[in-house]
PDB file of N, CA and C in Angstrom:
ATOM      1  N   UNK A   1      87.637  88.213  68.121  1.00  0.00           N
ATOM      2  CA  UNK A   1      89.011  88.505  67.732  1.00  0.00           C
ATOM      3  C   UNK A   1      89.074  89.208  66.382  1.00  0.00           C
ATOM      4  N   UNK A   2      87.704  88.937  65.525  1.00  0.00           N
ATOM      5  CA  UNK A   2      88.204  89.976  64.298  1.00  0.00           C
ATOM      6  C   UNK A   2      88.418  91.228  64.344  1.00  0.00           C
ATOM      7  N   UNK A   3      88.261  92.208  65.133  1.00  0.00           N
ATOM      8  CA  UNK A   3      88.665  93.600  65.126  1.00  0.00           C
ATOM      9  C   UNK A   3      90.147  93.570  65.607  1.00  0.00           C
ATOM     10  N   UNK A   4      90.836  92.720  66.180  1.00  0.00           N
ATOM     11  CA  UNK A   4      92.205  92.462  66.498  1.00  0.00           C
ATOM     12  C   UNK A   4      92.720  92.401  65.389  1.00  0.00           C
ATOM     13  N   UNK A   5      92.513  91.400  64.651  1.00  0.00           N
ATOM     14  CA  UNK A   5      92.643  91.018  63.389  1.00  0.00           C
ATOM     15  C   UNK A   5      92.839  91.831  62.169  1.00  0.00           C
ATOM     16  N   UNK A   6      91.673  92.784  62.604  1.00  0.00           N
ATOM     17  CA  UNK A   6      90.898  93.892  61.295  1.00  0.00           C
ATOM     18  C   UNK A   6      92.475  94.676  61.398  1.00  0.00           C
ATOM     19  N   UNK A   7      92.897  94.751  62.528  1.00  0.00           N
ATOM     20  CA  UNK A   7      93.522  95.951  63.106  1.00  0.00           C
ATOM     21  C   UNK A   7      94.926  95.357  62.400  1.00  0.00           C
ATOM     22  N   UNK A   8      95.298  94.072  62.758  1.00  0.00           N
ATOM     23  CA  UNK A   8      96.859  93.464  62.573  1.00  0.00           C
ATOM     24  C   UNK A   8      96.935  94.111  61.095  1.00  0.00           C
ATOM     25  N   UNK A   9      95.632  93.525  60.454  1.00  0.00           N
ATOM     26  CA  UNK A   9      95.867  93.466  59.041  1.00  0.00           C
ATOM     27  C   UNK A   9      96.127  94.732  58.253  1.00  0.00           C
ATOM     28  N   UNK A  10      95.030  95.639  59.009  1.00  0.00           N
ATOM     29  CA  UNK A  10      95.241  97.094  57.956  1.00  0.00           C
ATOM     30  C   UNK A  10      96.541  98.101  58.588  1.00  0.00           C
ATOM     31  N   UNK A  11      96.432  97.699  59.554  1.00  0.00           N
ATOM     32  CA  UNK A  11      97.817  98.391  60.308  1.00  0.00           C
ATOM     33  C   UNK A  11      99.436  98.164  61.101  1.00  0.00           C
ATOM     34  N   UNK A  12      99.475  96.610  60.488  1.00  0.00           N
ATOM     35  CA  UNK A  12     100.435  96.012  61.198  1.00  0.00           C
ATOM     36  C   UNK A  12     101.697  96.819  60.679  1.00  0.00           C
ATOM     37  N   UNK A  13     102.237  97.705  59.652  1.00  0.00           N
ATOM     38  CA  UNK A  13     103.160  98.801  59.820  1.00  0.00           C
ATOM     39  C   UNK A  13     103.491  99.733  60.931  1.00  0.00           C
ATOM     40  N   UNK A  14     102.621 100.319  61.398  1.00  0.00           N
ATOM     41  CA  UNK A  14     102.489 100.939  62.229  1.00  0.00           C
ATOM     42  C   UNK A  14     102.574 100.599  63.696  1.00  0.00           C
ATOM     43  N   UNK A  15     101.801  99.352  63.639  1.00  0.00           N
ATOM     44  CA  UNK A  15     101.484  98.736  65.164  1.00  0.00           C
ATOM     45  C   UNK A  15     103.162  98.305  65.411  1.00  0.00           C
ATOM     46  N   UNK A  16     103.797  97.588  64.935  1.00  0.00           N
ATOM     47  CA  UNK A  16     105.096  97.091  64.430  1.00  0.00           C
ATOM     48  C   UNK A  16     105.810  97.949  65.068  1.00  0.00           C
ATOM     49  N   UNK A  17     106.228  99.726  64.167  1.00  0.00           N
ATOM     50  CA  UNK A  17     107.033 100.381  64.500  1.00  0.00           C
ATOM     51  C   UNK A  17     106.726 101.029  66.105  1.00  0.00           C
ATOM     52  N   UNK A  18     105.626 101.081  66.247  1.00  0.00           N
ATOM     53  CA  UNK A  18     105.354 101.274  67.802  1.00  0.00           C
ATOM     54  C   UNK A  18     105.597 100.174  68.760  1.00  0.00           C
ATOM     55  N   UNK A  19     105.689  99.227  68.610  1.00  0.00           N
ATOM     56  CA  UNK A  19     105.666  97.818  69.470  1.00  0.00           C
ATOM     57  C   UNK A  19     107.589  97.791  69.629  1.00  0.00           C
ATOM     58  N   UNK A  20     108.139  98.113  68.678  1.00  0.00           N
ATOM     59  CA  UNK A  20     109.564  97.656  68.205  1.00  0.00           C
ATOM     60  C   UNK A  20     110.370  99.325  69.541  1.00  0.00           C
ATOM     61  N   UNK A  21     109.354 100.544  69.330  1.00  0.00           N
ATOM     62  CA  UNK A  21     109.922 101.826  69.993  1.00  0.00           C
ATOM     63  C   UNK A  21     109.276 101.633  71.432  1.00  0.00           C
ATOM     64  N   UNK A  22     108.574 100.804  72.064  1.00  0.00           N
ATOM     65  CA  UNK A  22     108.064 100.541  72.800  1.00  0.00           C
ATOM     66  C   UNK A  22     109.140  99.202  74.010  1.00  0.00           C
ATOM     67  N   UNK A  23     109.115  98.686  73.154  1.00  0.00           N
ATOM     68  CA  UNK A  23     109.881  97.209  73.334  1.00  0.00           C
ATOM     69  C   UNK A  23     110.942  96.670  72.168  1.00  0.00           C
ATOM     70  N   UNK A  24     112.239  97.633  72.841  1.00  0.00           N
ATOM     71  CA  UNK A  24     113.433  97.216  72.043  1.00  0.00           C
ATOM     72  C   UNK A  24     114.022  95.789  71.996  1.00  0.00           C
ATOM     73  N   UNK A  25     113.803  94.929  72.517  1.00  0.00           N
ATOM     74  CA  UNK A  25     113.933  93.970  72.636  1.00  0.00           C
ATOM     75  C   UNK A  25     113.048  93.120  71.760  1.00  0.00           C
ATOM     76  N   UNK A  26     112.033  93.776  70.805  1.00  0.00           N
ATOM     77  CA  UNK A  26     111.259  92.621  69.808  1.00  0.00           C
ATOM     78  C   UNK A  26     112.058  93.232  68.727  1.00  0.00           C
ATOM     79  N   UNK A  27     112.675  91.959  68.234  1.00  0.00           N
ATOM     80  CA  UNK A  27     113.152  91.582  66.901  1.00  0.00           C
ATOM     81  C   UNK A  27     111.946  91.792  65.368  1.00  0.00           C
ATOM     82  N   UNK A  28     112.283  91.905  63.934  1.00  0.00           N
ATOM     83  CA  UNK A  28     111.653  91.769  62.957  1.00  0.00           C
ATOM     84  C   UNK A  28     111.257  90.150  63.080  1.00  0.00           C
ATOM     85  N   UNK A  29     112.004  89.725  63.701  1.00  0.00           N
ATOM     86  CA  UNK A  29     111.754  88.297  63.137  1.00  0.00           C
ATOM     87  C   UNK A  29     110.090  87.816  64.503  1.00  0.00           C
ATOM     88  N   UNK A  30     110.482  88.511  65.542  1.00  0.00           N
ATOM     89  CA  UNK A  30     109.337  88.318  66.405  1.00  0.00           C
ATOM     90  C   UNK A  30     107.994  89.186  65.723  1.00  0.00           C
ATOM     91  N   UNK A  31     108.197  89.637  65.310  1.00  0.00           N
ATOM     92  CA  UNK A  31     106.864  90.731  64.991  1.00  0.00           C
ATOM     93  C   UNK A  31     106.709  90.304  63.229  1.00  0.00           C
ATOM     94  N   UNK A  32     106.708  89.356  62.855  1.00  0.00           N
ATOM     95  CA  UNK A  32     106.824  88.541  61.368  1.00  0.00           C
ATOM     96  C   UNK A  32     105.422  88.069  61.180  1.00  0.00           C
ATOM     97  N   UNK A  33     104.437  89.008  60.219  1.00  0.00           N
ATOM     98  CA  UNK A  33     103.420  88.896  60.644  1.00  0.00           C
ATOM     99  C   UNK A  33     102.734  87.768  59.292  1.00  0.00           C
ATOM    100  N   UNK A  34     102.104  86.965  59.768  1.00  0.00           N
ATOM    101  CA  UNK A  34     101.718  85.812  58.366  1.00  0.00           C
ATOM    102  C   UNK A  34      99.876  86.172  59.261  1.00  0.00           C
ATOM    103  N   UNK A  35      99.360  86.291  57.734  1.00  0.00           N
ATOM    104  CA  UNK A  35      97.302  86.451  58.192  1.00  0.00           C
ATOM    105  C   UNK A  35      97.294  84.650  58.205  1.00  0.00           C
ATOM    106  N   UNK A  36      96.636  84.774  59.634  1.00  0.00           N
ATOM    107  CA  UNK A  36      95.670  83.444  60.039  1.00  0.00           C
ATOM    108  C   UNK A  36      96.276  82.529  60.741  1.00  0.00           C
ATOM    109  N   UNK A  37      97.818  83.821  61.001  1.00  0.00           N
ATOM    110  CA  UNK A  37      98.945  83.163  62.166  1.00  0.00           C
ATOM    111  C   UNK A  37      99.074  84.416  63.258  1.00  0.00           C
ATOM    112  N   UNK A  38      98.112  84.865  64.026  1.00  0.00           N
ATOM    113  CA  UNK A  38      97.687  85.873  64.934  1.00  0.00           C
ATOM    114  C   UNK A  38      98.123  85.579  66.043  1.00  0.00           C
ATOM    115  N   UNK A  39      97.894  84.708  66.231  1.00  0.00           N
ATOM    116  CA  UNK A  39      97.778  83.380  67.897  1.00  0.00           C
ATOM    117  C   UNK A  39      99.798  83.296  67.820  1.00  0.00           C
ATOM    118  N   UNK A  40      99.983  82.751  66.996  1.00  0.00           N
ATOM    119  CA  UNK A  40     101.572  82.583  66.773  1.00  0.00           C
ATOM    120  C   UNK A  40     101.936  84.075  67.417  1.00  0.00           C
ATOM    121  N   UNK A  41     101.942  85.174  66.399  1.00  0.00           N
ATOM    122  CA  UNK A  41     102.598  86.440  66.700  1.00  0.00           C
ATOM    123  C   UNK A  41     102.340  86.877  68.139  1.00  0.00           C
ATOM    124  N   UNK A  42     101.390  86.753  68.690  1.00  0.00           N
ATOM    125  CA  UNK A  42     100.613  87.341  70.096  1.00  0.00           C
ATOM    126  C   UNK A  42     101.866  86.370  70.845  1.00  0.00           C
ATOM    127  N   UNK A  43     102.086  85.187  70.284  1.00  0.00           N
ATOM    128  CA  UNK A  43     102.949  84.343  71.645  1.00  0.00           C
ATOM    129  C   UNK A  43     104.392  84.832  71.732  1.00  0.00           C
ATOM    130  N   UNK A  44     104.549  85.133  70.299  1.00  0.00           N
ATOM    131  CA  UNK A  44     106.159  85.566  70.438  1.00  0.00           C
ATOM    132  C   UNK A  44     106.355  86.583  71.193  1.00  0.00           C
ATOM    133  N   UNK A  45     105.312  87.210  70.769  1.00  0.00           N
ATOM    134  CA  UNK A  45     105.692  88.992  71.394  1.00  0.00           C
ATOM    135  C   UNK A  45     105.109  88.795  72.996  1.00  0.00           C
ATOM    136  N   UNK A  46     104.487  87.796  73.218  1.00  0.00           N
ATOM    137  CA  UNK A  46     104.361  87.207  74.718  1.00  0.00           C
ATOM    138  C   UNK A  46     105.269  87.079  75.611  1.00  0.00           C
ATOM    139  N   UNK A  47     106.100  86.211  74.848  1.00  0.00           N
ATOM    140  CA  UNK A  47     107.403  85.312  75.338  1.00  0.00           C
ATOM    141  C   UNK A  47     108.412  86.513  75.778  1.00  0.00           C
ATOM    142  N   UNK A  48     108.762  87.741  74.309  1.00  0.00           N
ATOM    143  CA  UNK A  48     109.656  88.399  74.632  1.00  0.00           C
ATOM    144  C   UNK A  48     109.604  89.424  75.828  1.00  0.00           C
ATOM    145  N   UNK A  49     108.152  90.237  75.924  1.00  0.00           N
ATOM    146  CA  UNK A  49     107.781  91.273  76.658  1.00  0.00           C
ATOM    147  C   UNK A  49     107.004  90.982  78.078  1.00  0.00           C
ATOM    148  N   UNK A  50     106.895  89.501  78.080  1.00  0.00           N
ATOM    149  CA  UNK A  50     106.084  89.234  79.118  1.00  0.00           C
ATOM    150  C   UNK A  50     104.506  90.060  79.855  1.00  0.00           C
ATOM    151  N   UNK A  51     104.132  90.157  79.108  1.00  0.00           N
ATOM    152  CA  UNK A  51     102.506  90.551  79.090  1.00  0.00           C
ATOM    153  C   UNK A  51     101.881  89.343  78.723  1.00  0.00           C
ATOM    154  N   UNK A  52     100.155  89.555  79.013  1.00  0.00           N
ATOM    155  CA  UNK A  52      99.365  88.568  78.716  1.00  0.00           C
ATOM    156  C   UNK A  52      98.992  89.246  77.515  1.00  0.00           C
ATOM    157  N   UNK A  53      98.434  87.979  76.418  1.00  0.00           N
ATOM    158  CA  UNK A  53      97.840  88.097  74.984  1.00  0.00           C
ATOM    159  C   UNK A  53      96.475  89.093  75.370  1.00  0.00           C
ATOM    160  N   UNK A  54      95.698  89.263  76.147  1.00  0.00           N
ATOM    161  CA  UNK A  54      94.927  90.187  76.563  1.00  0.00           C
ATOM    162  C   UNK A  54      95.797  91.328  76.467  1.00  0.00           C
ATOM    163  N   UNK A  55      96.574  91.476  77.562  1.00  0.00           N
ATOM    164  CA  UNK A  55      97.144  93.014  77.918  1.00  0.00           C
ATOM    165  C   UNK A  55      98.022  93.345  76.089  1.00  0.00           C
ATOM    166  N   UNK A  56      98.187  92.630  75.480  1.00  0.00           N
ATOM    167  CA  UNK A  56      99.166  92.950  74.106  1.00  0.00           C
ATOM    168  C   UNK A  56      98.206  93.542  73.164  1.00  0.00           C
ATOM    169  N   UNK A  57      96.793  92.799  72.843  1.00  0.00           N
ATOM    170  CA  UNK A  57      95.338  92.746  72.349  1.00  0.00           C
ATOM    171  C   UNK A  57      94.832  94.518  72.860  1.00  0.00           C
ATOM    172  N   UNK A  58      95.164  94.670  74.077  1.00  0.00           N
ATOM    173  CA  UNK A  58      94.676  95.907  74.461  1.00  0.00           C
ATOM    174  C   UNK A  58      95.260  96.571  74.242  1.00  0.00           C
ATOM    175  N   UNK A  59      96.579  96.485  74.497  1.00  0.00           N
ATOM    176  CA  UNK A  59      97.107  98.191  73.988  1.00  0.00           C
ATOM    177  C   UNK A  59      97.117  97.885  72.318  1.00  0.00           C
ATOM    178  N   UNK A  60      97.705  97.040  71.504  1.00  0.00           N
ATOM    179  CA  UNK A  60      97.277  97.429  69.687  1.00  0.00           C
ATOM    180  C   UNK A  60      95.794  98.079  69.656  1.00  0.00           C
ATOM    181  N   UNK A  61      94.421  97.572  70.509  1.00  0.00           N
ATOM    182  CA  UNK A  61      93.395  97.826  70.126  1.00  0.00           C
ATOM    183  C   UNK A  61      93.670  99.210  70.463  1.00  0.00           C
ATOM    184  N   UNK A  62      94.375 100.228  71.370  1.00  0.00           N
ATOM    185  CA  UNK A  62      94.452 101.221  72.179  1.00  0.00           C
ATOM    186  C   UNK A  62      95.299 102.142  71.027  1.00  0.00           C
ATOM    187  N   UNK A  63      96.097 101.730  70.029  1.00  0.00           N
ATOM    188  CA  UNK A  63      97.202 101.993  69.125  1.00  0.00           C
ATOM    189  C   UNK A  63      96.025 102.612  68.035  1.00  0.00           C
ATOM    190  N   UNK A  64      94.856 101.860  67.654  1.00  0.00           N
ATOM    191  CA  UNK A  64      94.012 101.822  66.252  1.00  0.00           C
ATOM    192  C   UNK A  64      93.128 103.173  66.663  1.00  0.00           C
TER     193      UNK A  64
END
């Protein structure tokens, strides 16, 4: 998971504004990113968009 990670961290601006133009329906408050709370964010944006934490994992890795 650290290259997920590597990725949240140096690019979660970006990943964010694409995830948000992607899926209007994720809120700031869903995409609220705290380091070493990864697992948390992956569920919200789970819950809202209904994808698996895999399929979410793949396209950010697909974004970097």
């Amino acid at each position: 998971m650290s290259s997920f990670t590597d990725q949240i961290k140096g690019n979660w601006n970006i990943i964010k504004g694409k995830l948000k133009s992607e899926y209007g329906e994720l809120t700031d408050d869903d995409l609220a990113y705290q380091e070493g709370k990864e697992d948390e964010l992956l569920g919200r944006i789970q819950n809202k968009i209904g994808k698996t934490k895999e399929e979410i994992k793949d396209w950010i890795d697909d974004i970097g």
